[in-house]
PDB file of N, CA and C in Angstrom:
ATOM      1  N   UNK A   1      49.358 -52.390 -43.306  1.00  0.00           N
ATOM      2  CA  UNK A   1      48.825 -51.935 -44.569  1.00  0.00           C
ATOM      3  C   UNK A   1      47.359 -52.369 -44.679  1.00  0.00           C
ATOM      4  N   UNK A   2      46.594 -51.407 -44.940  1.00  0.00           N
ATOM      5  CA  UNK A   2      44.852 -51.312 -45.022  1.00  0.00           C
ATOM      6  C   UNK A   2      45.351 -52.344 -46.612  1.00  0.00           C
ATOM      7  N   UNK A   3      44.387 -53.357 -46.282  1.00  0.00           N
ATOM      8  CA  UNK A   3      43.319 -54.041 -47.490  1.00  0.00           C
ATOM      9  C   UNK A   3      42.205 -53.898 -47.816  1.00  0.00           C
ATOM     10  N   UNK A   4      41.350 -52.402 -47.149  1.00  0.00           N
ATOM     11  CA  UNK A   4      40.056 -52.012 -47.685  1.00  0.00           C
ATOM     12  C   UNK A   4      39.766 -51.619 -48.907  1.00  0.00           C
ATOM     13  N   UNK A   5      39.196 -51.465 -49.571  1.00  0.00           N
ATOM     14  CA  UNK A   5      39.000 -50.686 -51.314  1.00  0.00           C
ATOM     15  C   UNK A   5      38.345 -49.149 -50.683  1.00  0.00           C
ATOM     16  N   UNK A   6      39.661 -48.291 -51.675  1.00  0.00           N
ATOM     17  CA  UNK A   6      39.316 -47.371 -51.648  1.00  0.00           C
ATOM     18  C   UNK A   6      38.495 -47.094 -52.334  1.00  0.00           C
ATOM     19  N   UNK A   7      37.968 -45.475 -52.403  1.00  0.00           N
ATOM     20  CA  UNK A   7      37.144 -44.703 -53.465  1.00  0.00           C
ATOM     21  C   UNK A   7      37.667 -43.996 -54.444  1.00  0.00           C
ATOM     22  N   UNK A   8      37.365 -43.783 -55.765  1.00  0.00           N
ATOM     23  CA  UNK A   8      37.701 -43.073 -56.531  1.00  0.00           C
ATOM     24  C   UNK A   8      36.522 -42.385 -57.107  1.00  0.00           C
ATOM     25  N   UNK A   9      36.767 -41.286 -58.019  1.00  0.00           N
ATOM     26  CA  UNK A   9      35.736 -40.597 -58.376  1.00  0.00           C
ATOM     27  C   UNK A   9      36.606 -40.397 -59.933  1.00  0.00           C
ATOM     28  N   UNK A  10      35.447 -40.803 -60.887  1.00  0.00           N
ATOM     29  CA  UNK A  10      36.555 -40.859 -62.031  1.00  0.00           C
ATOM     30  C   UNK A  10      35.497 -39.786 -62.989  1.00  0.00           C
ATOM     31  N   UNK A  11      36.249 -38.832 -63.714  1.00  0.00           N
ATOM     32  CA  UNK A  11      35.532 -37.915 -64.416  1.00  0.00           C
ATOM     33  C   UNK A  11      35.185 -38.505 -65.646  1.00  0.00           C
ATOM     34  N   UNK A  12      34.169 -38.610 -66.692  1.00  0.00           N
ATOM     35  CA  UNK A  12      34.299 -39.333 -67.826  1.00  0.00           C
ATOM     36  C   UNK A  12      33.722 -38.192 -68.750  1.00  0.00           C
ATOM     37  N   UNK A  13      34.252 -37.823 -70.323  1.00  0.00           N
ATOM     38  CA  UNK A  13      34.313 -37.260 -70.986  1.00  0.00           C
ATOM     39  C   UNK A  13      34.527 -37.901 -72.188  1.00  0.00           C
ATOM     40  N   UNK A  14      33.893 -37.263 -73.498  1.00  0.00           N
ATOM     41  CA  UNK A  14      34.066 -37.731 -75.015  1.00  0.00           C
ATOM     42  C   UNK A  14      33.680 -39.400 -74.887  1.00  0.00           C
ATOM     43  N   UNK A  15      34.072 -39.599 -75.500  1.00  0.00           N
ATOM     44  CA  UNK A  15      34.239 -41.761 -75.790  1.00  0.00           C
ATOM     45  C   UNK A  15      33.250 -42.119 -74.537  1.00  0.00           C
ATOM     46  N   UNK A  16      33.897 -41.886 -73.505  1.00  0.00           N
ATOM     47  CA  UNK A  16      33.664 -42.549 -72.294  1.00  0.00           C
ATOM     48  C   UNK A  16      32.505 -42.510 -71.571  1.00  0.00           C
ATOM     49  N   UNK A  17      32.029 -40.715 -71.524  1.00  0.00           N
ATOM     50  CA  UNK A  17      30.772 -40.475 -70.956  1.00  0.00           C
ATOM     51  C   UNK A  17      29.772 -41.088 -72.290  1.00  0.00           C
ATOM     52  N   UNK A  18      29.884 -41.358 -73.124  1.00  0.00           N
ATOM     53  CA  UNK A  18      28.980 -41.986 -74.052  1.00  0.00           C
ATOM     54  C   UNK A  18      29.205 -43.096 -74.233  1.00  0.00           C
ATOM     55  N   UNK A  19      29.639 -44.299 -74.076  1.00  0.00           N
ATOM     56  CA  UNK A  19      29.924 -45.209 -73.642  1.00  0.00           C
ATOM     57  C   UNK A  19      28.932 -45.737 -71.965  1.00  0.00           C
ATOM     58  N   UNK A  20      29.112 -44.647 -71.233  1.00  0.00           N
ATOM     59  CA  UNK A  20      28.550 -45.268 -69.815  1.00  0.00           C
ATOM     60  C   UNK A  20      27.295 -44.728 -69.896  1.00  0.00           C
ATOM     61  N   UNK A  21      27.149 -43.704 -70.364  1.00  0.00           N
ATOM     62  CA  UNK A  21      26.471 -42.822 -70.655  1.00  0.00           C
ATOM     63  C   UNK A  21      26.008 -41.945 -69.010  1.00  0.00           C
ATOM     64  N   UNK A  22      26.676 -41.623 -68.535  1.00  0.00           N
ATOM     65  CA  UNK A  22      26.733 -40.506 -67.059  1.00  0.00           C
ATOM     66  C   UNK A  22      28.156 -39.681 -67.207  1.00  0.00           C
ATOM     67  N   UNK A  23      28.351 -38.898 -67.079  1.00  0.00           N
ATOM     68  CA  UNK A  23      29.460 -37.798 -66.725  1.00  0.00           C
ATOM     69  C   UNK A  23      30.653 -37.746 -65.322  1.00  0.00           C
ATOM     70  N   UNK A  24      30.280 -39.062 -64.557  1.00  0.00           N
ATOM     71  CA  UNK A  24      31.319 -39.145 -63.346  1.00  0.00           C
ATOM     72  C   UNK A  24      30.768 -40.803 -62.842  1.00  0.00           C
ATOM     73  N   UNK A  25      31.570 -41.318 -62.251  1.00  0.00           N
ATOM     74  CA  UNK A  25      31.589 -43.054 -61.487  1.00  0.00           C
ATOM     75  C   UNK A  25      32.188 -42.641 -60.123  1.00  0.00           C
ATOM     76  N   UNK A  26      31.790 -43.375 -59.501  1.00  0.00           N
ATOM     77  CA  UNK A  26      32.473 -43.318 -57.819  1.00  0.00           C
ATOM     78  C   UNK A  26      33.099 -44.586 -58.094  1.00  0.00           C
ATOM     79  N   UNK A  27      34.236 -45.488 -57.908  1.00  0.00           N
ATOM     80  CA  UNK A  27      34.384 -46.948 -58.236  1.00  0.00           C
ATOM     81  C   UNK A  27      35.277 -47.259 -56.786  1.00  0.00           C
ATOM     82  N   UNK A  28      34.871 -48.297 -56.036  1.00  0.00           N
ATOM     83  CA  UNK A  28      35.785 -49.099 -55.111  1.00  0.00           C
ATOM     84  C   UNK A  28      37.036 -49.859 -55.659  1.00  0.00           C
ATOM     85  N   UNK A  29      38.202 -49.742 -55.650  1.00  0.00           N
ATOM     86  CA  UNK A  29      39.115 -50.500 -55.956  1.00  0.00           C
ATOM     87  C   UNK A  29      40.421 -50.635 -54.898  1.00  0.00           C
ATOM     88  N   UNK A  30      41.276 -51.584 -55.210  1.00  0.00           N
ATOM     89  CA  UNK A  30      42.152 -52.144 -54.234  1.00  0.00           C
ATOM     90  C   UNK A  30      43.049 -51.447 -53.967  1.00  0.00           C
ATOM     91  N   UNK A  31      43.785 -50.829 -52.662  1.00  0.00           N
ATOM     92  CA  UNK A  31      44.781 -49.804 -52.846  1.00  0.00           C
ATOM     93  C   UNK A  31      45.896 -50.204 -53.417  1.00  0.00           C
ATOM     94  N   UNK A  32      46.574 -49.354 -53.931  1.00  0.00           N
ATOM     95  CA  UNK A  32      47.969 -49.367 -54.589  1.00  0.00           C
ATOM     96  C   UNK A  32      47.372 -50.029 -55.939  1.00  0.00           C
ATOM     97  N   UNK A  33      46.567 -49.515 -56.343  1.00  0.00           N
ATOM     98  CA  UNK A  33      45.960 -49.342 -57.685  1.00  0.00           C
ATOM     99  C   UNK A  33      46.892 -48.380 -58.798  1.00  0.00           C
ATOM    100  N   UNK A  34      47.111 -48.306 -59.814  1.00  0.00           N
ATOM    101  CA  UNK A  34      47.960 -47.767 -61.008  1.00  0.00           C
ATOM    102  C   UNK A  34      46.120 -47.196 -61.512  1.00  0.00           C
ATOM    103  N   UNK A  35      46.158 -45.670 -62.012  1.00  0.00           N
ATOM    104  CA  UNK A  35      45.664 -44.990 -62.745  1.00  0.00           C
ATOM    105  C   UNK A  35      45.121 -45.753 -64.405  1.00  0.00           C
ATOM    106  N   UNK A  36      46.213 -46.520 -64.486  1.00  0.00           N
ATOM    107  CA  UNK A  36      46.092 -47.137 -66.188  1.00  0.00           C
ATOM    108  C   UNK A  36      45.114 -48.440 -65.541  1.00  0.00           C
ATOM    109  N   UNK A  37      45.115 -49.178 -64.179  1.00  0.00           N
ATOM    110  CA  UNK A  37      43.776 -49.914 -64.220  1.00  0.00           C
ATOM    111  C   UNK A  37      42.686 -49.221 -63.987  1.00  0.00           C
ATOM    112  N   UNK A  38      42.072 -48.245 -64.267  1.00  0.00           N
ATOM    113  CA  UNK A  38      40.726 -47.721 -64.449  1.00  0.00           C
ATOM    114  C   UNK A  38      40.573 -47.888 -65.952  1.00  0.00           C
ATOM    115  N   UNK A  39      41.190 -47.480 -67.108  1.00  0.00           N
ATOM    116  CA  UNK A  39      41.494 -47.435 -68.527  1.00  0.00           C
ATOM    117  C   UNK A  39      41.324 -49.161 -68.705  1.00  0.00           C
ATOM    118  N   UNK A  40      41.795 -50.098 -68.036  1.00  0.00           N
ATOM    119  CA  UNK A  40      41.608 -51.562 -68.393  1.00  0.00           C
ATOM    120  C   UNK A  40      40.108 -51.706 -68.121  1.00  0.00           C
ATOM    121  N   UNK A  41      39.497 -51.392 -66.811  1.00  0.00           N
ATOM    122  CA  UNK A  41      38.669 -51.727 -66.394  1.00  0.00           C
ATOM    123  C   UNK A  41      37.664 -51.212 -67.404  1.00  0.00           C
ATOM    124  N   UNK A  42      37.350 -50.027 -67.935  1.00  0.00           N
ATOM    125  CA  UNK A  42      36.506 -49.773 -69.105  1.00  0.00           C
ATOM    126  C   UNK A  42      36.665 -50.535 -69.901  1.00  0.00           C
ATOM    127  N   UNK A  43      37.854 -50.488 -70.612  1.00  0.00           N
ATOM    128  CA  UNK A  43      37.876 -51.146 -71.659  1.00  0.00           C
ATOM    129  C   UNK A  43      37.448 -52.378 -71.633  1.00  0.00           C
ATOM    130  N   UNK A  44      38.067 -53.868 -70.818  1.00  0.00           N
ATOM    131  CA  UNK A  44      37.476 -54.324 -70.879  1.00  0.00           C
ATOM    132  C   UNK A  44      35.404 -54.759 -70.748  1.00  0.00           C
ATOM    133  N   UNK A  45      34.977 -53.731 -69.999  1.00  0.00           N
ATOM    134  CA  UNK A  45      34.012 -53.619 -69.745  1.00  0.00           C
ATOM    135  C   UNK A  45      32.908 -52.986 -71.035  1.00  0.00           C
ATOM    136  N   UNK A  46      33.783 -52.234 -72.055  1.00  0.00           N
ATOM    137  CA  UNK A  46      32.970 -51.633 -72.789  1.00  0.00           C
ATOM    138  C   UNK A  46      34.507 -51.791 -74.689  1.00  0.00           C
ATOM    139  N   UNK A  47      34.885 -52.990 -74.883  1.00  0.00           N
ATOM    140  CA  UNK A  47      35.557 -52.782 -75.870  1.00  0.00           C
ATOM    141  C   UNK A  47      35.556 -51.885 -77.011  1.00  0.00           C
ATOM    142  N   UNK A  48      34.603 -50.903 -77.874  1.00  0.00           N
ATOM    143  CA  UNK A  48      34.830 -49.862 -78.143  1.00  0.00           C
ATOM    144  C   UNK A  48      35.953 -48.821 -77.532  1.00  0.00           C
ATOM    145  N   UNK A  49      36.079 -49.193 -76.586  1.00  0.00           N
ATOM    146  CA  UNK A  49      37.130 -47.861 -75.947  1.00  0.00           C
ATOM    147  C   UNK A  49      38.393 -48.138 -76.004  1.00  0.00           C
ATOM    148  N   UNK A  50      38.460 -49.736 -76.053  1.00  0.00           N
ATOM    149  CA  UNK A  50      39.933 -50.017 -76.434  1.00  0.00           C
ATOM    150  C   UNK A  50      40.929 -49.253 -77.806  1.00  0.00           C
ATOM    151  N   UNK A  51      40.155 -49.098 -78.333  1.00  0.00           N
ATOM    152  CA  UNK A  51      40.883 -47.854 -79.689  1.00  0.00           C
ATOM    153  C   UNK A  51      41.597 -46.670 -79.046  1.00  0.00           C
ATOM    154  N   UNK A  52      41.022 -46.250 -77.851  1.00  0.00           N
ATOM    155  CA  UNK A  52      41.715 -45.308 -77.119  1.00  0.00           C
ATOM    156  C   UNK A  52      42.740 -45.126 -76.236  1.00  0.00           C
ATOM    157  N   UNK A  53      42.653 -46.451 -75.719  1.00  0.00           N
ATOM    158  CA  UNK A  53      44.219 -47.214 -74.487  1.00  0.00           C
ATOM    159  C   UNK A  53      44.839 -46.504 -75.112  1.00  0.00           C
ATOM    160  N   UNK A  54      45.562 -46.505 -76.406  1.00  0.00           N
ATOM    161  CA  UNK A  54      47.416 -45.596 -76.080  1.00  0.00           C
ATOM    162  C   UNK A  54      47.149 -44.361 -76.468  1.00  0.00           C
ATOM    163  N   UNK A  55      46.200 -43.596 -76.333  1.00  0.00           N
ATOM    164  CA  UNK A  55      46.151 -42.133 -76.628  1.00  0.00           C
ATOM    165  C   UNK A  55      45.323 -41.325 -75.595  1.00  0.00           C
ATOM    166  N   UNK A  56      45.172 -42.151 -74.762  1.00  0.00           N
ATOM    167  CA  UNK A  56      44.413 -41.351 -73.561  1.00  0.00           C
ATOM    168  C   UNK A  56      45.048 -41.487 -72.353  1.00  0.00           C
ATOM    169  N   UNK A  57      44.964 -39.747 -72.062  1.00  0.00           N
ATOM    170  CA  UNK A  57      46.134 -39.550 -70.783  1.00  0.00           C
ATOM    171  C   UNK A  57      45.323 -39.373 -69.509  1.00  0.00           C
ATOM    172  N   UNK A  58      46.165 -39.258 -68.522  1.00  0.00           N
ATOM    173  CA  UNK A  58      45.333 -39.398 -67.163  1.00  0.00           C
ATOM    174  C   UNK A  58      45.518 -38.151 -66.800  1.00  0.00           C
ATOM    175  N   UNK A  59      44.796 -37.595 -65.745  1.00  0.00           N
ATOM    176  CA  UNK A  59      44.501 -36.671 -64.537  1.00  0.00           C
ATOM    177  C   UNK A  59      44.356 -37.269 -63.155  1.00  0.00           C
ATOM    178  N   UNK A  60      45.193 -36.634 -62.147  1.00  0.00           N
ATOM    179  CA  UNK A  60      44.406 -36.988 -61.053  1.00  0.00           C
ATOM    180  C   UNK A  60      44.710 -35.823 -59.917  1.00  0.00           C
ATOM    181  N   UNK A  61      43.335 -35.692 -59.585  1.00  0.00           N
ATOM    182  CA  UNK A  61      43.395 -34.081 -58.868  1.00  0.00           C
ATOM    183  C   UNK A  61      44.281 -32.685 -59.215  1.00  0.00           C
ATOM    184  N   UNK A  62      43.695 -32.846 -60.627  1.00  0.00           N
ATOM    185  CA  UNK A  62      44.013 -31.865 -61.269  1.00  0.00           C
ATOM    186  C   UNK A  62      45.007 -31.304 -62.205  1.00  0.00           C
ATOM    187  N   UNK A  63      46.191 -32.739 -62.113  1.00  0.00           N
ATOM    188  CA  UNK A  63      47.472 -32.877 -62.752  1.00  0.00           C
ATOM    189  C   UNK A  63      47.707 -33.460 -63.135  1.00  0.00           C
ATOM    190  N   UNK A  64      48.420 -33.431 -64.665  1.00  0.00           N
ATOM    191  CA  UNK A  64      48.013 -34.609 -65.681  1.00  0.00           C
ATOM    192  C   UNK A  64      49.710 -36.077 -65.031  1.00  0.00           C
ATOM    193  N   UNK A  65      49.293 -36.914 -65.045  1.00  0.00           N
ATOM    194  CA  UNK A  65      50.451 -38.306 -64.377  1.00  0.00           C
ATOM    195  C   UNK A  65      50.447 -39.169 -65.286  1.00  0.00           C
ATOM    196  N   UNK A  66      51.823 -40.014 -64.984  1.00  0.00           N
ATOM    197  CA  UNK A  66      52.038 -40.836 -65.998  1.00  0.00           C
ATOM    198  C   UNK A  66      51.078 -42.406 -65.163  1.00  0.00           C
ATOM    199  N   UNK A  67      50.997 -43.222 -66.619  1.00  0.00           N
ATOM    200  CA  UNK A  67      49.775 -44.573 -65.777  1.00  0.00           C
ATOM    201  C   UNK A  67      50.515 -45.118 -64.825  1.00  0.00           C
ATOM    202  N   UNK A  68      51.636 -45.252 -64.755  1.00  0.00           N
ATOM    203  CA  UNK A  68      51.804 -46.006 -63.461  1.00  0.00           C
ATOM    204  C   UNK A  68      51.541 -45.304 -61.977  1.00  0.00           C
ATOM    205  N   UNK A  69      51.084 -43.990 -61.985  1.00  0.00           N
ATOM    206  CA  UNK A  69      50.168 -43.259 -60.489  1.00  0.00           C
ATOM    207  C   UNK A  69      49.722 -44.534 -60.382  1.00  0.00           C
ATOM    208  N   UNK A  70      50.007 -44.523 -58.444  1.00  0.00           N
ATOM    209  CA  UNK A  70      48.983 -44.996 -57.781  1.00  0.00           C
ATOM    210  C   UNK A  70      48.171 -44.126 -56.969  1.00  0.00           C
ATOM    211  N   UNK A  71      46.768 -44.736 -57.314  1.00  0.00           N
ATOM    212  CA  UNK A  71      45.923 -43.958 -56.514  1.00  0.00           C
ATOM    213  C   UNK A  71      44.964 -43.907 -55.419  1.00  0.00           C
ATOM    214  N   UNK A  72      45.018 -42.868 -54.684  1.00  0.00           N
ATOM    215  CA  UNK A  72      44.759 -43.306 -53.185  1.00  0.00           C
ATOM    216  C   UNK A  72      43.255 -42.317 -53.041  1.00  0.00           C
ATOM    217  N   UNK A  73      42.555 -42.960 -51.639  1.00  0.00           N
ATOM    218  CA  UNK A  73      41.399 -42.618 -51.338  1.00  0.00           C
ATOM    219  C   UNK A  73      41.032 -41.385 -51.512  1.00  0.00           C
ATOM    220  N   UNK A  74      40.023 -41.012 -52.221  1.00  0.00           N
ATOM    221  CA  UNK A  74      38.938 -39.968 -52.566  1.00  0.00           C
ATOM    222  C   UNK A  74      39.766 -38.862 -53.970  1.00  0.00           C
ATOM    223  N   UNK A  75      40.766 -39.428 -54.338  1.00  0.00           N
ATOM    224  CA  UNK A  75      41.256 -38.879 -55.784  1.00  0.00           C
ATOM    225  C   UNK A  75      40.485 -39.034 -57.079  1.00  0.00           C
ATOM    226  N   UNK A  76      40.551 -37.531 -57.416  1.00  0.00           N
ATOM    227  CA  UNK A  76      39.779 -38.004 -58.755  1.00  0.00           C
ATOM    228  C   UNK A  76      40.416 -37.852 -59.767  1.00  0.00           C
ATOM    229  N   UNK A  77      39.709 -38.627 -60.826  1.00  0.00           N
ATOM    230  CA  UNK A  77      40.350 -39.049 -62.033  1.00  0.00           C
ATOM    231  C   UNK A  77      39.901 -38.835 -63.487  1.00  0.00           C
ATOM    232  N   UNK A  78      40.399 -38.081 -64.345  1.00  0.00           N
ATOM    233  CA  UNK A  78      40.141 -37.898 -65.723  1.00  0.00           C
ATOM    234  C   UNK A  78      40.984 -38.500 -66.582  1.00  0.00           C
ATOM    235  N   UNK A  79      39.867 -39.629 -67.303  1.00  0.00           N
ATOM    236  CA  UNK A  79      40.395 -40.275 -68.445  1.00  0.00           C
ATOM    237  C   UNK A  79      40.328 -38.505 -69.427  1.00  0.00           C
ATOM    238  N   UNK A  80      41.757 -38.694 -69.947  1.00  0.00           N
ATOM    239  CA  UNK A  80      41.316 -37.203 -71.230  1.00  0.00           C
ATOM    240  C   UNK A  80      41.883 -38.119 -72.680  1.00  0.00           C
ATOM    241  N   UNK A  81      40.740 -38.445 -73.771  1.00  0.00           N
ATOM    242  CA  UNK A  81      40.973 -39.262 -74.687  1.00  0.00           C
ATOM    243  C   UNK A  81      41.284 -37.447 -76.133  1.00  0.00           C
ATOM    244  N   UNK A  82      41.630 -37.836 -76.704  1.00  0.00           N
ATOM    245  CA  UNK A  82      42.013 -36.968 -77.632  1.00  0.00           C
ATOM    246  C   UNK A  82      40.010 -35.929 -78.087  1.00  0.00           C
ATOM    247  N   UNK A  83      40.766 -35.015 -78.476  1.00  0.00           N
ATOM    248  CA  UNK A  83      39.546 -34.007 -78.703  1.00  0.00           C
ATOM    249  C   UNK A  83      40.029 -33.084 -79.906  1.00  0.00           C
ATOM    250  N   UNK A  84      38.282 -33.234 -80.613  1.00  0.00           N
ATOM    251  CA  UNK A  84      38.322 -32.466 -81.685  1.00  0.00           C
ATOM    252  C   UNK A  84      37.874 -31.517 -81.846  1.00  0.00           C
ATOM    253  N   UNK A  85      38.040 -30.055 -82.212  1.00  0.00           N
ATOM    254  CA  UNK A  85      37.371 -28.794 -82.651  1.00  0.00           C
ATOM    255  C   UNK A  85      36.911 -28.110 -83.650  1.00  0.00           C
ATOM    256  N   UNK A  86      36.407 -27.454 -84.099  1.00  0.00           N
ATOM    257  CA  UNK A  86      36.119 -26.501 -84.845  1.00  0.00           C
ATOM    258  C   UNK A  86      35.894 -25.260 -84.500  1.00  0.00           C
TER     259      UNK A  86
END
C-alpha cells in the first residue's frame, strides 16, 4: 500500500469560492482520505464555513456520494453548499 499523498482537484463554489477567493484548489492529501475531510479541512481553516458542514453535499467526478467516499488520485471534488435563486 502507497503512502504517497495523492492529488485532488476540488471545485469551490458559493461560501467557499469566496471564502478562498479562487474557483478550484489542487490539494495533496493522504490516501484513503473520506470526501467529508476536505469539508473539515476548510472549515477548520476558514471557520465561517462551518455553518455549512451539515448541509453541504459532495461530488466526486461528477456524482453526487455520501462523506464517507474515499478518494483516490486525480478525482475531483465539489463541495455543493445550498443555493439560492430568483
Amino acid at each position: 500500500m502507497s503512502t504517497e499523498a495523492i492529488a485532488v482537484t476540488v471545485k469551490l463554489f458559493a461560501a467557499y469560492q469566496e471564502a478562498y477567493g479562487v474557483s478550484e484548489l489542487v490539494l495533496k492529501i493522504p490516501p484513503n482520505t473520506a470526501v467529508s475531510a476536505i469539508l473539515n479541512k476548510f472549515a477548520s481553516e476558514h471557520p465561517e464555513l462551518d455553518k455549512w458542514r451539515q448541509i453541504t453535499r459532495f461530488g466526486v467526478n461528477f456524482q453526487f456520494v455520501e462523506p464517507d467516499t474515499i478518494l483516490h488520485d486525480g478525482d475531483e471534488v465539489v463541495l455543493i453548499p445550498p443555493v439560492s435563486g430568483g
